[in-house]
N, C-alpha and C. Protein backbone atom coordinates (compact mmCIF):
# COMPACT_ATOMS: atom_id res chain seq x y z
N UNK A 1 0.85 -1.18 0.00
CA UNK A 1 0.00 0.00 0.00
C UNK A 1 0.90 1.23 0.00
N UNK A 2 0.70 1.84 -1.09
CA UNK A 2 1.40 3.40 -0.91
C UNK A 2 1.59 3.96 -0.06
N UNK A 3 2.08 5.22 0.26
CA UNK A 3 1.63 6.00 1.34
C UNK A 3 0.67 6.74 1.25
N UNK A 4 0.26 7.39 0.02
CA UNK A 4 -1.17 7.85 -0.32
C UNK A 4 -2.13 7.39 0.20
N UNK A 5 -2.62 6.51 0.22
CA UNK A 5 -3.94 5.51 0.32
C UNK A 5 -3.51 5.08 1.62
N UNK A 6 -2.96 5.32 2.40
CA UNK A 6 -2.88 5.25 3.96
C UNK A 6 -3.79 5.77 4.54
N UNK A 7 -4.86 5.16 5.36
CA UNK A 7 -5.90 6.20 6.02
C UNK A 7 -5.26 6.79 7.12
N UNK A 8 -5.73 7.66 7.16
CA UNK A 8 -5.64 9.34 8.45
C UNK A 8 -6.64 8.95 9.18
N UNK A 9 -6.44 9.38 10.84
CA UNK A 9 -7.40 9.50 11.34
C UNK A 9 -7.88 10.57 12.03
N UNK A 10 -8.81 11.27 12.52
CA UNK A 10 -9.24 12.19 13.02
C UNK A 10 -9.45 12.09 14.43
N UNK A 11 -9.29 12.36 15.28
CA UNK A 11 -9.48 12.00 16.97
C UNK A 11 -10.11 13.17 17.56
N UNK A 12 -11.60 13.16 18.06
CA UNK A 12 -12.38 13.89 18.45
C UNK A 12 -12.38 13.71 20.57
N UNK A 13 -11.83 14.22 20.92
CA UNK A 13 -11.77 14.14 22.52
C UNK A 13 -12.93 14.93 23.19
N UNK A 14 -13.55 14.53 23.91
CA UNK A 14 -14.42 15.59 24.79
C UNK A 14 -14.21 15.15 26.59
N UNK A 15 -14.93 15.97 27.42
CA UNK A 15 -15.21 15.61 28.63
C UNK A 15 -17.04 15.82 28.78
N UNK A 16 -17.79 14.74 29.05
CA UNK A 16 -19.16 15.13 28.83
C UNK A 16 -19.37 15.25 30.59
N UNK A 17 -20.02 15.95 31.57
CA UNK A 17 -20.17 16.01 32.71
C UNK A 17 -21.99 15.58 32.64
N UNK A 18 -22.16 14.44 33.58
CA UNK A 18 -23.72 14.54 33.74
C UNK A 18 -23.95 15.21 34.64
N UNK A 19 -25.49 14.75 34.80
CA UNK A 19 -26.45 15.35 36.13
C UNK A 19 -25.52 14.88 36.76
N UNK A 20 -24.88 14.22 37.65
CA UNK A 20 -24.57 13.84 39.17
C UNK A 20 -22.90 14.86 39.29
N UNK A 21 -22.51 15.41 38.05
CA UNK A 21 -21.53 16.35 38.52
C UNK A 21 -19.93 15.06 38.07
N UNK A 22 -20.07 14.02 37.80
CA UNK A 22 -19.05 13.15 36.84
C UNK A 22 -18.51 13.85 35.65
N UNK A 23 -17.57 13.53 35.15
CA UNK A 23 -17.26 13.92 34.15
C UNK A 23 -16.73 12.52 33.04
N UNK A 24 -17.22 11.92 32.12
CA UNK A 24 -17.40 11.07 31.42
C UNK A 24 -16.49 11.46 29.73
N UNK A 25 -15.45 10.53 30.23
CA UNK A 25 -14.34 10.71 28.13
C UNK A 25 -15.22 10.42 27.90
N UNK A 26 -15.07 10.96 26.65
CA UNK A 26 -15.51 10.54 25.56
C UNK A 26 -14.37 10.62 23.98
N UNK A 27 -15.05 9.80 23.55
CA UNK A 27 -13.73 9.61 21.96
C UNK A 27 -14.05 9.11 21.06
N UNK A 28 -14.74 9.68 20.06
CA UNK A 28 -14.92 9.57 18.69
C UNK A 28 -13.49 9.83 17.76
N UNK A 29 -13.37 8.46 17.01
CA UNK A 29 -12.49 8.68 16.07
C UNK A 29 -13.03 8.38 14.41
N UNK A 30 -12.14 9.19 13.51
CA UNK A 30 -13.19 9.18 12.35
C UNK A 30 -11.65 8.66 11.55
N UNK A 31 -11.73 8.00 9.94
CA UNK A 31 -11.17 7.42 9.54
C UNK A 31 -11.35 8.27 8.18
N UNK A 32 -10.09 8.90 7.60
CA UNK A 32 -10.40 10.29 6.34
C UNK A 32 -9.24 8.95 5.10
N UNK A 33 -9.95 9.27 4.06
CA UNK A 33 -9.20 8.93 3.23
C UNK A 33 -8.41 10.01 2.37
N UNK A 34 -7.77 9.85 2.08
CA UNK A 34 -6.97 11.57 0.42
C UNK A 34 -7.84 11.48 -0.14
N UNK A 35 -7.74 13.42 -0.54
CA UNK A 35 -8.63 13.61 -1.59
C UNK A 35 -10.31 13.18 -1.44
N UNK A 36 -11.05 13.10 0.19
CA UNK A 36 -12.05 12.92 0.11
C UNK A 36 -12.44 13.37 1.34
N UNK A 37 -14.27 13.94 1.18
CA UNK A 37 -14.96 15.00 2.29
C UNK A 37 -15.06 13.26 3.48
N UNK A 38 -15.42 12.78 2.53
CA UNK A 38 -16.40 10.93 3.49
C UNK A 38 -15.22 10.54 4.64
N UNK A 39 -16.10 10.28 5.71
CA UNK A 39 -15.56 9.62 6.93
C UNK A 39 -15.70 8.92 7.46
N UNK A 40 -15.14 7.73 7.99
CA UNK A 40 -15.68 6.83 8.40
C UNK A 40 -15.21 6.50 9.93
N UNK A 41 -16.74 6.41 10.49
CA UNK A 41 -16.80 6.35 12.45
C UNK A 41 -16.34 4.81 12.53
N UNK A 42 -15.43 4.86 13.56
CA UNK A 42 -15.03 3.89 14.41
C UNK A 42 -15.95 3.17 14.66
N UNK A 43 -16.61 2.27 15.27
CA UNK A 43 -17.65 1.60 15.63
C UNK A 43 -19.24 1.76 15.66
N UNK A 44 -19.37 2.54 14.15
CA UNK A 44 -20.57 3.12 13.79
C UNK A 44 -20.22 2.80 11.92
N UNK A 45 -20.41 1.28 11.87
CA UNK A 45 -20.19 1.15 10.08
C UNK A 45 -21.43 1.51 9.12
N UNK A 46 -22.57 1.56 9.79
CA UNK A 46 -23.62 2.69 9.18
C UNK A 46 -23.72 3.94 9.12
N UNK A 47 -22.73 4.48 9.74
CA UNK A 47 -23.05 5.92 9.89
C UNK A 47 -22.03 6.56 8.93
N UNK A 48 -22.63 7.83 7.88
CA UNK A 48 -21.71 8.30 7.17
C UNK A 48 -21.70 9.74 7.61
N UNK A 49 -20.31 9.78 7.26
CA UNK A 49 -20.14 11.25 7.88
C UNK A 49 -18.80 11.78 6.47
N UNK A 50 -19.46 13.34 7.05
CA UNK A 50 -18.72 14.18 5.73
C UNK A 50 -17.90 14.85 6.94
N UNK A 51 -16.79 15.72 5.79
CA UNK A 51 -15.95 16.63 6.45
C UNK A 51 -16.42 17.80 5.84
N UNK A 52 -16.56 19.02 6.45
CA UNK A 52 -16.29 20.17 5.57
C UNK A 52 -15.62 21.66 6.59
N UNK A 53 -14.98 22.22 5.92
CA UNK A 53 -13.85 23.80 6.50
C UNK A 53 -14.84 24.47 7.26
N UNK A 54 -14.37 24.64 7.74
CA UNK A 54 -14.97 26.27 8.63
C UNK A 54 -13.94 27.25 8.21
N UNK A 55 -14.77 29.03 8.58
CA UNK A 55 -13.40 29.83 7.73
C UNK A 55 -13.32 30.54 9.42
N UNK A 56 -13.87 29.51 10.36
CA UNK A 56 -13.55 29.31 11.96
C UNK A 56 -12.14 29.28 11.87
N UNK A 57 -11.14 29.88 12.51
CA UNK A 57 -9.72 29.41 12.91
C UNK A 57 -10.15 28.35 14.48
N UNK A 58 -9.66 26.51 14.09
CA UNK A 58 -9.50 25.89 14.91
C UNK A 58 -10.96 24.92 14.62
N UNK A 59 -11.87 25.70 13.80
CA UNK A 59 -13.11 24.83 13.63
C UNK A 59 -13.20 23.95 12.07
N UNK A 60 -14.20 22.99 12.34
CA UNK A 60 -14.64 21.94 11.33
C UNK A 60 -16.43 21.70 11.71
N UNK A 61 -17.15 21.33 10.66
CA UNK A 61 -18.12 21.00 10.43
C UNK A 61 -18.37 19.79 10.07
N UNK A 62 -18.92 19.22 10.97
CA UNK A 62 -19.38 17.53 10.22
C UNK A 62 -20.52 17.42 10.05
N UNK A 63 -21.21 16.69 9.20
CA UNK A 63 -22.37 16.06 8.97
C UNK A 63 -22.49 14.82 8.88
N UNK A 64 -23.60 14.17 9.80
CA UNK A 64 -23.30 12.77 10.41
C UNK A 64 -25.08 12.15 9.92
N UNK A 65 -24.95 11.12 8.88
CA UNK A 65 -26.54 10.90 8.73
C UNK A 65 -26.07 9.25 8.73
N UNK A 66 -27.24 8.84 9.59
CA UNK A 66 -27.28 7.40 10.22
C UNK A 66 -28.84 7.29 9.68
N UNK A 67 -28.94 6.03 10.40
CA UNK A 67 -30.59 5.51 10.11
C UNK A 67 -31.43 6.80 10.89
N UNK A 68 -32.09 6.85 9.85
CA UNK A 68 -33.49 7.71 10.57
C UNK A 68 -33.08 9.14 11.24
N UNK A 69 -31.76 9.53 11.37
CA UNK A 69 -31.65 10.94 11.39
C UNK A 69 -30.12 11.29 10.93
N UNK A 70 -30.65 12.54 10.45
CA UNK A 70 -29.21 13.66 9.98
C UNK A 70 -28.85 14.81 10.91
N UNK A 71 -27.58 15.17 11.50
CA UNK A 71 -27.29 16.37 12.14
C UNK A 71 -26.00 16.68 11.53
N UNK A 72 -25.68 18.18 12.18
CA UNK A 72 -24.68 18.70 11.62
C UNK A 72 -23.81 19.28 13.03
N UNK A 73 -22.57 18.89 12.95
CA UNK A 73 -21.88 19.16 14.12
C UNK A 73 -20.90 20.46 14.05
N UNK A 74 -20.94 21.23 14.97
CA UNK A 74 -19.85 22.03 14.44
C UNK A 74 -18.64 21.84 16.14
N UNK A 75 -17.45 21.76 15.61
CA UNK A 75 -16.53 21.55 16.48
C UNK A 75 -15.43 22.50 16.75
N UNK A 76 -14.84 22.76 17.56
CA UNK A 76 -13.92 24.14 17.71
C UNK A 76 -12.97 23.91 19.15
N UNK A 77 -12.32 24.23 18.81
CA UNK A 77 -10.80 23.77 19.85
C UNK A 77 -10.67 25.11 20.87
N UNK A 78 -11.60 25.78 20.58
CA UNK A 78 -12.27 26.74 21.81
C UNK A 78 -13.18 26.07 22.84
N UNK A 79 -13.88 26.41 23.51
CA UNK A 79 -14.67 26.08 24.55
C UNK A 79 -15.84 27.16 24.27
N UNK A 80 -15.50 28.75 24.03
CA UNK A 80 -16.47 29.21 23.90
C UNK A 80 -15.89 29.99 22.33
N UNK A 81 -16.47 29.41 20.79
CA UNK A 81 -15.86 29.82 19.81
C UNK A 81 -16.48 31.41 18.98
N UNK A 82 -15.91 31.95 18.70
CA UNK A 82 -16.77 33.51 18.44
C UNK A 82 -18.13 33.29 18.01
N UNK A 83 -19.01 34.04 18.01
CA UNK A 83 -20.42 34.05 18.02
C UNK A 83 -20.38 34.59 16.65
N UNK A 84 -19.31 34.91 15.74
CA UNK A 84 -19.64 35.04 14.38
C UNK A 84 -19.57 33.45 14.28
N UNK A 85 -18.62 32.82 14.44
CA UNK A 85 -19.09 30.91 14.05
C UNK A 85 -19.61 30.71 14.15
N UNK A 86 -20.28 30.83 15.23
CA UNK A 86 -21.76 30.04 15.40
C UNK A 86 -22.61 30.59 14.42
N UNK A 87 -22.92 31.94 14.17
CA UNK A 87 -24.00 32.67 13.30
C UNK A 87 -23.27 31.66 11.63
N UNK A 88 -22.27 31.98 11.10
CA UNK A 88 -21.98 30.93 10.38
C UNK A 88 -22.53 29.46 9.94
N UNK A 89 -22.19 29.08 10.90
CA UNK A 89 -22.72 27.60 10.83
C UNK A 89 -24.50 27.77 10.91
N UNK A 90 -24.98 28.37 11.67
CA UNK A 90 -26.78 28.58 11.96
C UNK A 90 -26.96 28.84 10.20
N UNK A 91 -26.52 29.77 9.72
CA UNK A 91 -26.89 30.46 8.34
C UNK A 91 -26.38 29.16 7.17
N UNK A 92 -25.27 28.25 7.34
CA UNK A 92 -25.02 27.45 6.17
C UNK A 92 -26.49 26.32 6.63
N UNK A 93 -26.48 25.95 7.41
CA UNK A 93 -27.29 24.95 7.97
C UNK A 93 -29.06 25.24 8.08
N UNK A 94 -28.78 26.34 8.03
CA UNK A 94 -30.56 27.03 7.91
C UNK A 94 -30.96 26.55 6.28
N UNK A 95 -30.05 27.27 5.24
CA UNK A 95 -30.27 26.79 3.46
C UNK A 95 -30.79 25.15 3.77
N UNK A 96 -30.57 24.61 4.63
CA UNK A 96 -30.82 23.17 4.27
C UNK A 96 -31.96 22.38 5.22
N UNK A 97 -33.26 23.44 5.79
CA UNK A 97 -34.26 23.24 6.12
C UNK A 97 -33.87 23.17 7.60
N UNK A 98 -32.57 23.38 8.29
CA UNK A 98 -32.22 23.15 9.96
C UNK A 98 -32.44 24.19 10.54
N UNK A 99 -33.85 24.36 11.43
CA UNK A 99 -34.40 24.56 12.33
C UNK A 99 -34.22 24.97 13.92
N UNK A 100 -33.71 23.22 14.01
CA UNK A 100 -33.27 23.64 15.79
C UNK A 100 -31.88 23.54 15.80
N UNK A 101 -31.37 24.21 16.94
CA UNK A 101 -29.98 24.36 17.59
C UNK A 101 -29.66 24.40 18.95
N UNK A 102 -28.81 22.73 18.84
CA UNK A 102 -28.66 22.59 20.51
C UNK A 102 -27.10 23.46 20.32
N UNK A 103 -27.05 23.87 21.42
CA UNK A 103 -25.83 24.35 22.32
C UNK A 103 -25.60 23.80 23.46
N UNK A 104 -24.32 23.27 23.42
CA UNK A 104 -23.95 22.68 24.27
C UNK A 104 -23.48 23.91 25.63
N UNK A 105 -23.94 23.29 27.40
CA UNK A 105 -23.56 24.44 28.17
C UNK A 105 -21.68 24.30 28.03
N UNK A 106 -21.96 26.02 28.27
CA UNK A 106 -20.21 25.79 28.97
C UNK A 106 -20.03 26.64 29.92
N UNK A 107 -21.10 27.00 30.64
CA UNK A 107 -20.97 27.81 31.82
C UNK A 107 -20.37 27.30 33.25
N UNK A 108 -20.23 25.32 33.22
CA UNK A 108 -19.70 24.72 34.38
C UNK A 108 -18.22 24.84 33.98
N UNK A 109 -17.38 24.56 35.41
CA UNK A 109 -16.30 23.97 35.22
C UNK A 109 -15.91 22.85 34.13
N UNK A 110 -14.79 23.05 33.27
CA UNK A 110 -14.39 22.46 32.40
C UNK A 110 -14.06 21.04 32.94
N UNK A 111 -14.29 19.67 32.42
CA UNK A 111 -13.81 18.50 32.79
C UNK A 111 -12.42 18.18 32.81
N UNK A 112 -11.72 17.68 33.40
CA UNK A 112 -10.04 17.57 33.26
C UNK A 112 -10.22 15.85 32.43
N UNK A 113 -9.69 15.92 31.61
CA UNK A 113 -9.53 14.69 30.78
C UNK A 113 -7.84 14.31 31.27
N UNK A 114 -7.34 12.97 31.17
CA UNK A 114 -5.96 12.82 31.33
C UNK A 114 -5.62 12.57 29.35
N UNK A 115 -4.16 12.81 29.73
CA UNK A 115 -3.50 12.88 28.08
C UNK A 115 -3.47 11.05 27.92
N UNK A 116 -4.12 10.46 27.76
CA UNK A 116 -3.48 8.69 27.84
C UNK A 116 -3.44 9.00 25.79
């Protein structure tokens, strides 16, 4: 196998905190081929997912359509990313009939993840 056609991977880290005040990894990894938007989830072989730019410094946009629903993610290596991105992403994602918009809080303490 070339080195071309070597898949890349993408490594998505979070800290999700529930109700009880835990803080729960989390780790989505996505699998990019060259020369292509398509991604493919780790332990989700139905689920297709695209890549696309943000003109966000630090952000990306995914779109993730599985059985029976489509969303669009927007991701940012901020915690709280300028409120022109967000208006961004609301306005590309509105052209395409999207409606609602969760926001995730970030008004708690940030989760401490370890580097493993």
């Amino acid at each position: 196998m070339s080195a071309s056609t070597v898949p890349m991977q993408l490594q998505l880290r979070a800290g999700i905190r529930t109700k009880n005040g835990h803080c729960v990894p989390r780790q989505w990894i996505y699998h990019l081929t060259e020369r292509s938007t398509d991604l493919r989830t780790e332990g989700r072989p139905d689920m297709k997912t695209e890549l696309f730019s943000s003109t966000c410094p630090g952000g990306i946009i995914l779109k993730e359509t599985d059985q029976g629903y489509q969303r669009f993610l927007l991701y940012n290596r901020l915690p709280h990313p300028p409120e022109n991105c967000v208006e961004e992403f609301q306005s590309l994602t509105s052209c395409l009939d999207f409606k609602a918009f969760l926001v995730t809080p970030r008004n708690q303490e940030t989760c401490k993840l370890s580097s493993s």
